[in-house]
Protein backbone atom coordinates (compact mmCIF):
# COMPACT_ATOMS: atom_id res chain seq x y z
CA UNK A 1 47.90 179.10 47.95
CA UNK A 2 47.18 182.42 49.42
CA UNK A 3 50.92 183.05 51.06
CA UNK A 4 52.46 182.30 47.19
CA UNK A 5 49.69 184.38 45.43
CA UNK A 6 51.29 187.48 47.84
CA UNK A 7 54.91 186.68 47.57
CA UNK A 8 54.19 186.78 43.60
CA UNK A 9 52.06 190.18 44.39
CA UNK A 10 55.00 191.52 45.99
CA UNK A 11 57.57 190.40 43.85
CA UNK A 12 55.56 192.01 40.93
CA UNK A 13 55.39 195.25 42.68
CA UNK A 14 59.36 195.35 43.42
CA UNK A 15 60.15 194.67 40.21
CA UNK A 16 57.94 197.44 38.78
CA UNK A 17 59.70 199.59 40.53
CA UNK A 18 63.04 198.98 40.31
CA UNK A 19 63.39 201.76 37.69
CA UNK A 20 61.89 203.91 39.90
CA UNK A 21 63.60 206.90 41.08
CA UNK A 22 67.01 205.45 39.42
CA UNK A 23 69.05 208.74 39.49
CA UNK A 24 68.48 208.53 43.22
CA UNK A 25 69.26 204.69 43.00
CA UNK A 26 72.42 205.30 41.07
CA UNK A 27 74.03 208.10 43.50
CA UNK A 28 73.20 206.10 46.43
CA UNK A 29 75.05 203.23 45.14
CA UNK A 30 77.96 205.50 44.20
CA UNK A 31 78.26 206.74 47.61
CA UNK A 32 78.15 203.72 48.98
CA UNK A 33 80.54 202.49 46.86
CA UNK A 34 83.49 205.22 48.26
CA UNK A 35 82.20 204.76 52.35
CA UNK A 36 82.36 200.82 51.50
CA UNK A 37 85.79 200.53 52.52
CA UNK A 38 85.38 203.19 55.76
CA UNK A 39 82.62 201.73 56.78
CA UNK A 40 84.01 198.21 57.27
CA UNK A 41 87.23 199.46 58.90
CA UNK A 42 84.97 201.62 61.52
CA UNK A 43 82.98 198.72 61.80
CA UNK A 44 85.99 196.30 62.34
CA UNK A 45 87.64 198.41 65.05
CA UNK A 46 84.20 199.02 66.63
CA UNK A 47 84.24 195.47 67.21
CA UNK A 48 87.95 195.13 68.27
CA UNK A 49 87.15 197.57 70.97
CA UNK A 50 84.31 195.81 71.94
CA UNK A 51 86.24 192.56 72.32
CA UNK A 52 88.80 194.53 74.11
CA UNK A 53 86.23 195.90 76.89
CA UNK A 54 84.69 192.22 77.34
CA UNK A 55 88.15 190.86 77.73
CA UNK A 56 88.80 194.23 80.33
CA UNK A 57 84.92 193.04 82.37
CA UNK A 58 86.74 189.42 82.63
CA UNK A 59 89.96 190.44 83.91
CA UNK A 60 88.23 192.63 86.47
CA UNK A 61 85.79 190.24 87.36
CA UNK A 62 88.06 187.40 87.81
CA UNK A 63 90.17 189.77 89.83
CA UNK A 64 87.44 190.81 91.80
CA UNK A 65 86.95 186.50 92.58
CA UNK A 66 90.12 185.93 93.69
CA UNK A 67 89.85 188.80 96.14
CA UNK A 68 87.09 187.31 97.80
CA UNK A 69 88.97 183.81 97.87
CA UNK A 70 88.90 181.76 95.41
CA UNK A 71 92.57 181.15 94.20
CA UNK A 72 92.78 180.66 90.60
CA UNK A 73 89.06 181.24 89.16
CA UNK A 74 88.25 179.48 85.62
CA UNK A 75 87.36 181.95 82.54
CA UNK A 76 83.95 180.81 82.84
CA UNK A 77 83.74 181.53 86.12
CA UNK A 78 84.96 184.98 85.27
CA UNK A 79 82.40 185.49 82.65
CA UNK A 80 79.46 184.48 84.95
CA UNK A 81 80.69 187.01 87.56
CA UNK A 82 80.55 190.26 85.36
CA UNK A 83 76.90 191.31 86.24
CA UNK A 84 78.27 190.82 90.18
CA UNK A 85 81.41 192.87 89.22
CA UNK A 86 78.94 195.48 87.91
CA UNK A 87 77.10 195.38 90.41
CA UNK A 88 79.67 195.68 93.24
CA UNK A 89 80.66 199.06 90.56
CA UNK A 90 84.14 197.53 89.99
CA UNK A 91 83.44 197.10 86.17
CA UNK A 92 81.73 200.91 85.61
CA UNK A 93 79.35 201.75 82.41
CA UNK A 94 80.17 205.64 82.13
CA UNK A 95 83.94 204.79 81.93
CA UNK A 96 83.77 201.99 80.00
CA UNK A 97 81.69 203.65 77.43
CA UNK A 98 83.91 206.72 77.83
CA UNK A 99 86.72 204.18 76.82
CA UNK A 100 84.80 203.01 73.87
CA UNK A 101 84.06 206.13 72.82
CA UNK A 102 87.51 207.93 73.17
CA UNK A 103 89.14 204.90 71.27
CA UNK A 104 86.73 205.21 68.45
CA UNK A 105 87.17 209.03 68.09
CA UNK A 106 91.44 208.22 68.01
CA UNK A 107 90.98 205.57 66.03
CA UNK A 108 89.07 208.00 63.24
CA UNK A 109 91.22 210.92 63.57
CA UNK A 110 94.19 208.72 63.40
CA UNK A 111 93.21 206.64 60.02
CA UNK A 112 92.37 210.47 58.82
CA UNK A 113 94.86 212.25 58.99
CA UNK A 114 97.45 208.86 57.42
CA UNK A 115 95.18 209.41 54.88
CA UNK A 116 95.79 213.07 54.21
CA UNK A 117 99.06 212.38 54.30
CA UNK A 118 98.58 209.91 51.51
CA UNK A 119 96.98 211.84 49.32
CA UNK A 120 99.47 214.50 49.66
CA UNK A 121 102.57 212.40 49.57
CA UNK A 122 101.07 210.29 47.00
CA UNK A 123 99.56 207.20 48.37
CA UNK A 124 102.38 206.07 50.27
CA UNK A 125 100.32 203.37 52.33
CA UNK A 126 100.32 205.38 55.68
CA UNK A 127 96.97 205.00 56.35
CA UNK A 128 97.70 201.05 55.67
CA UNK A 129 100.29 201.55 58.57
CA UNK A 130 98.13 203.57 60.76
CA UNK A 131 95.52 201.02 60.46
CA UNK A 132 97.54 198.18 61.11
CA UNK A 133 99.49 199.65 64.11
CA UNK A 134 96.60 200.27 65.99
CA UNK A 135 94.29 197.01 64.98
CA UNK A 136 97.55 195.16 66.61
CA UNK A 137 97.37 197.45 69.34
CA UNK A 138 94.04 196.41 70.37
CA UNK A 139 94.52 193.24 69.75
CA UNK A 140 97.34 193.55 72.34
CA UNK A 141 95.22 194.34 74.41
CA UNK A 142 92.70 192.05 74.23
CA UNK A 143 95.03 189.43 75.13
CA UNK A 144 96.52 191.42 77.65
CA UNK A 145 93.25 191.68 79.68
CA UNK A 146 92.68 187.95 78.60
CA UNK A 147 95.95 186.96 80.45
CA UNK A 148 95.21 189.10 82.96
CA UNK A 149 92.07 187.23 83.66
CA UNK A 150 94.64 184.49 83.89
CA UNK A 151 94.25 182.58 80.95
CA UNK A 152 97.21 180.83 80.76
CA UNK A 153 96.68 179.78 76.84
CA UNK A 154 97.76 183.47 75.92
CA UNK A 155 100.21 184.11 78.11
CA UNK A 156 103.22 183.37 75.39
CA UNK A 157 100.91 185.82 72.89
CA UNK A 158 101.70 188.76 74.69
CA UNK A 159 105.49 188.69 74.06
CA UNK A 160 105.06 187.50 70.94
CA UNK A 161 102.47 190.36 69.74
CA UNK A 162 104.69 192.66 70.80
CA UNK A 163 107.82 191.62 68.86
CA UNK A 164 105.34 191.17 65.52
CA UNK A 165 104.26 195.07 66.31
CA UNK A 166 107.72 196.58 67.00
């Protein structure tokens, strides 16, 4: 009876103040409202380069197996052998994240300036071009490395990306 007697204690106390401190409420809101939109796409290619460097740690890992033997190693296999790819320094942190990071930063100063070139031609959708051109060329990517890590499943999806993006 206790743990209900707080939740309605705390409950009580949120919704007494839920007019506090509204005009502060009320911008907030407001300028979350306008980054909405930026937000998500930075958030969206953060992940799509994140993708991309896990599928880059499998292709060099399951290159780094076949050099020490074994033929044709599964994708599994692949995955399991990142930490020993790390290791051995073929997959490298400090470029890796420099990868992340520089991708990121082009990514931003790209979507940018299509939009300042929206707003001055008068929304013409660049920025929608911009963003599309470059979420297709990390997903190009990403399959690249995948096939690289020979995947055979997304081998066709190469050639086939890169009609779609032409």
């Amino acid at each position: 009876m206790e743990f209900m007697g707080q939740i309605y204690w705390y409950a009580y106390k949120s919704i007494c103040n839920i007019t506090t401190g509204w005009p502060f409420k009320l911008a907030g809101g407001a300028v979350l409202l306008v980054v909405a939109r930026h937000a998500a796409l930075f958030t969206a290619f953060s992940l799509l380069v994140v993708l991309d460097l896990f599928a880059k740690f499998i292709a060099l890992s399951y290159e780094m197996i076949k050099t020490q033997g074994t033929e044709s190693p599964s994708l599994l296999e692949s995955i399991k052998a990142i930490p020993e790819a790390h290791r051995q320094r073929i997959i490298n942190s400090h470029e890796m994240k420099t990868q992340f990071s520089g991708k990121v930063i082009v990514y931003i100063i790209a979507v940018m300036a299509a939009g300042i070139v929206d707003f001055i031609v008068g929304h013409a959708n660049f920025s929608q071009i911009v963003i599309a051109y470059l979420a297709s060329t990390e997903l190009l990517s990403i399959i690249e490395n995948l096939d690289d890590a020979g995947v055979s499943a997304v081998h066709d999806l190469v050639g086939l990306i890169k009609r779609k993006r032409a």
